[in-house]
C-alpha atoms as a PDB file:
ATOM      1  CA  UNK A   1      74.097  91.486 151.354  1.00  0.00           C
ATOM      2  CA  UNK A   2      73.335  94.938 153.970  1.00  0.00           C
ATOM      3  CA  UNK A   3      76.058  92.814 156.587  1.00  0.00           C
ATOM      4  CA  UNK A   4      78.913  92.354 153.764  1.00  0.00           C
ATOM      5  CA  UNK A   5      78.175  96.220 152.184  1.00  0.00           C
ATOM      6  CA  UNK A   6      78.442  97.335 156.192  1.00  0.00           C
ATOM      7  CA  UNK A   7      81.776  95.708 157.094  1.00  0.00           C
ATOM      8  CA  UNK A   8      83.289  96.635 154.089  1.00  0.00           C
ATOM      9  CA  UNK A   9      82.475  99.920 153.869  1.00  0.00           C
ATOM     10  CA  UNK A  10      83.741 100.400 157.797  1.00  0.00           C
ATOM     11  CA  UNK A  11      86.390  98.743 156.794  1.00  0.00           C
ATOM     12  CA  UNK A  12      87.609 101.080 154.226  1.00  0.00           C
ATOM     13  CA  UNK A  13      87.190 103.830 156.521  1.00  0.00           C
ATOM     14  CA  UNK A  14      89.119 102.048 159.278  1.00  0.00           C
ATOM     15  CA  UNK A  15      92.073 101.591 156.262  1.00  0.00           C
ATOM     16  CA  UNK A  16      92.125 105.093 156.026  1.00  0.00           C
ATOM     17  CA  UNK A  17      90.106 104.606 152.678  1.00  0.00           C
ATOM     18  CA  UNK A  18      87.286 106.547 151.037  1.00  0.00           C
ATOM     19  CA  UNK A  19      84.249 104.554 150.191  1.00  0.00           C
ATOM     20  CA  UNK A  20      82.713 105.256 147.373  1.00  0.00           C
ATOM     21  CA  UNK A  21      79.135 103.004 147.184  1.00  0.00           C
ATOM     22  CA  UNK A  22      77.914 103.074 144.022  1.00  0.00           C
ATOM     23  CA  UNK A  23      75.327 100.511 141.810  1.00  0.00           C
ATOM     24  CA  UNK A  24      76.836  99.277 138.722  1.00  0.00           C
ATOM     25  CA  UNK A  25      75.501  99.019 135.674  1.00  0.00           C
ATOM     26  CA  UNK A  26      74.686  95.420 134.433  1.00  0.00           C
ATOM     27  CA  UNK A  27      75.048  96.720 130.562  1.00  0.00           C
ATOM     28  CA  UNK A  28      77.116  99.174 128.847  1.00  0.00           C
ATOM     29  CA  UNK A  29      73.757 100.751 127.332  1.00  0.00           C
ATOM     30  CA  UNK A  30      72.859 101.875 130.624  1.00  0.00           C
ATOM     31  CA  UNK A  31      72.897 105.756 130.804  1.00  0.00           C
ATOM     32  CA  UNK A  32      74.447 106.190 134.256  1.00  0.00           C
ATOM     33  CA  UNK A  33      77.184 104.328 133.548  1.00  0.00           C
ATOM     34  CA  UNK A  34      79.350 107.540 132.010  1.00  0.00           C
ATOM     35  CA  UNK A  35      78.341 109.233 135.372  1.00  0.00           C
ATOM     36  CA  UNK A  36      79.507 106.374 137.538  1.00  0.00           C
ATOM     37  CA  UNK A  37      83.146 106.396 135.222  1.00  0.00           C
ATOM     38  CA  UNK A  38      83.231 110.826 135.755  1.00  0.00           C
ATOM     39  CA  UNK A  39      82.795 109.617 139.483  1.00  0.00           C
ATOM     40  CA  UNK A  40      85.445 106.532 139.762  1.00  0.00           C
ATOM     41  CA  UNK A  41      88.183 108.832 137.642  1.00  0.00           C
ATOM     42  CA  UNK A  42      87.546 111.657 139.403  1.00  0.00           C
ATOM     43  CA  UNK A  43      88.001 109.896 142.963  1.00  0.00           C
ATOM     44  CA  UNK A  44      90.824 108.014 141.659  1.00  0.00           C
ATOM     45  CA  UNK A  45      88.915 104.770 142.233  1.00  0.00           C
ATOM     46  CA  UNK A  46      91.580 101.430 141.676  1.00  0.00           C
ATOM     47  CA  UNK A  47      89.724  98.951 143.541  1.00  0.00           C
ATOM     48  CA  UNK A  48      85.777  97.725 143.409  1.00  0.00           C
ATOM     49  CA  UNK A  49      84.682  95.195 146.679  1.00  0.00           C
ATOM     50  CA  UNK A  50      81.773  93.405 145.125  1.00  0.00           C
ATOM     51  CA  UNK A  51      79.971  89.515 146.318  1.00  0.00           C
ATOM     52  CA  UNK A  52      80.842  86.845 144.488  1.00  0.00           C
ATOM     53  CA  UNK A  53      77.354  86.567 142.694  1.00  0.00           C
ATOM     54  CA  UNK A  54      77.363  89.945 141.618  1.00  0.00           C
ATOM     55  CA  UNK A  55      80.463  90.039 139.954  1.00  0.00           C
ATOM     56  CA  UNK A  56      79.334  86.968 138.079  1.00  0.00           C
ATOM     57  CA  UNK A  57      76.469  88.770 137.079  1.00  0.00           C
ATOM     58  CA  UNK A  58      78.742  91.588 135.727  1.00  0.00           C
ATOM     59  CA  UNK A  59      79.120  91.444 131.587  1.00  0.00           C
ATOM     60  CA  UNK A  60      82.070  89.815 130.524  1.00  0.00           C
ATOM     61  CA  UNK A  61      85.047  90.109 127.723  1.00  0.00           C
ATOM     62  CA  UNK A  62      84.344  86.775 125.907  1.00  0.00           C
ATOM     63  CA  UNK A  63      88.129  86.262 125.301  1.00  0.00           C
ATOM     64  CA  UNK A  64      89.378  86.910 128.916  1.00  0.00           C
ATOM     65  CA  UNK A  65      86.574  86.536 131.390  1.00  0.00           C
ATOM     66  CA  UNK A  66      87.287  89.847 132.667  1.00  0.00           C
ATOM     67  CA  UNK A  67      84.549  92.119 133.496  1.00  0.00           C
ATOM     68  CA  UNK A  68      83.983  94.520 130.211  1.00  0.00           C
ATOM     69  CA  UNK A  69      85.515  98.190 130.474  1.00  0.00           C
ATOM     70  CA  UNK A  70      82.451 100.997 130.526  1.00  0.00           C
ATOM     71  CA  UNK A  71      82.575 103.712 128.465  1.00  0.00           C
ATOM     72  CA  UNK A  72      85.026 106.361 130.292  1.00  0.00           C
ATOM     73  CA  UNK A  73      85.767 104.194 133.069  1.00  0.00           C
ATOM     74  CA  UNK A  74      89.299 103.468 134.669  1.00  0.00           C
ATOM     75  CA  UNK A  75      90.544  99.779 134.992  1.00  0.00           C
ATOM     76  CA  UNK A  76      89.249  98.346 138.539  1.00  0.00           C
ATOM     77  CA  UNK A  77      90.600  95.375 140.122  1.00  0.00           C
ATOM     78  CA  UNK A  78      87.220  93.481 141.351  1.00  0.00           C
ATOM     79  CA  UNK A  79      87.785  92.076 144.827  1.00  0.00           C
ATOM     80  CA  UNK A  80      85.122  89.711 145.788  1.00  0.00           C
ATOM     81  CA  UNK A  81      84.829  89.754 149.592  1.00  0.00           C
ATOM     82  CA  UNK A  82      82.610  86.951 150.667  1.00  0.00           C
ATOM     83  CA  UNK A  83      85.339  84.790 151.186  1.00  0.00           C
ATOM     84  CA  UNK A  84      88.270  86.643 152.408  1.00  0.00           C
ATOM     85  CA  UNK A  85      90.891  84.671 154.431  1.00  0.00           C
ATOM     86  CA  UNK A  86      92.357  85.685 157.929  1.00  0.00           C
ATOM     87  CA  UNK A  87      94.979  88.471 157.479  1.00  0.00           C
ATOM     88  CA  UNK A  88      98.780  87.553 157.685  1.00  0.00           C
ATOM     89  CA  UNK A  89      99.957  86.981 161.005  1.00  0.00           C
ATOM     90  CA  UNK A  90     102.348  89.925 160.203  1.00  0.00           C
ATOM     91  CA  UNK A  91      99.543  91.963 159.539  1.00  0.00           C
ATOM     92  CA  UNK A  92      99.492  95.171 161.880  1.00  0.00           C
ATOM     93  CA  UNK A  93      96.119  97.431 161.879  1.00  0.00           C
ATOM     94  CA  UNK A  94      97.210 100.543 160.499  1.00  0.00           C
ATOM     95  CA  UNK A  95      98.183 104.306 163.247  1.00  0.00           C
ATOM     96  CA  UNK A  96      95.069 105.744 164.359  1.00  0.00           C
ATOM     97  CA  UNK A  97      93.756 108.548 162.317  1.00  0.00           C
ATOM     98  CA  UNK A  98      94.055 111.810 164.131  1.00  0.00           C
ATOM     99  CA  UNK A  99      90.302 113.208 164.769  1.00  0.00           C
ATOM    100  CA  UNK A 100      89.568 116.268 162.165  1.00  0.00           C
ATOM    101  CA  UNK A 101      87.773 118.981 164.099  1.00  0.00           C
ATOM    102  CA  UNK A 102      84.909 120.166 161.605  1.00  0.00           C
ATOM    103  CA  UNK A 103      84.285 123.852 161.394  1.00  0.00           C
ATOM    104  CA  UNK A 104      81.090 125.194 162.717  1.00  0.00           C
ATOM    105  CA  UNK A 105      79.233 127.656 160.431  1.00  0.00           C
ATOM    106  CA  UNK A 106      77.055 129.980 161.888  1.00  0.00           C
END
């Protein structure tokens, strides 16, 4: 879903967030997947946004129903975001980020 992947990923960068978009693997015997768990521990990744049919399509533990744990990988927390409710009516959007001036090389 190109709309779902785009408002997710600005909206990790307008929570101050780095996105990290990567393809998961769909077995463990796929050979990226100890590059993709050198990439999530190395950027500290917690949390994965995924659709609601992909995650389903993700290989599960048969005694939990959680999604298996890749070789080398840290625990994520899967957050499926096709059907995310309205924010709290607490909720404040977070201080502007300051602009970071980029150094010209020459």
């Amino acid at each position: 879903d190109a709309i779902g992947f785009i408002c997710a990923f600005y909206g990790c960068l307008h929570a101050g967030v780095v996105p990290v978009p990567i393809e998961v693997p769909l077995t463990r015997l796929d050979t990226g997947s100890q590059q993709i768990g050198f990439l999530l521990v190395s950027h500290g990744v917690q949390v994965a946004l995924t659709s609601y049919i992909y995650l389903k399509g993700l290989p599960k533990t048969t005694s939990s129903g959680e999604v298996i744990a890749f070789k080398r990988w840290t625990k994520l927390h899967w957050c499926v975001t096709d059907n995310l409710i309205n924010p709290p009516k607490d909720w404040q959007p977070p201080p502007k980020l300051r602009t970071i001036r980029r150094p010209i090389l020459r």
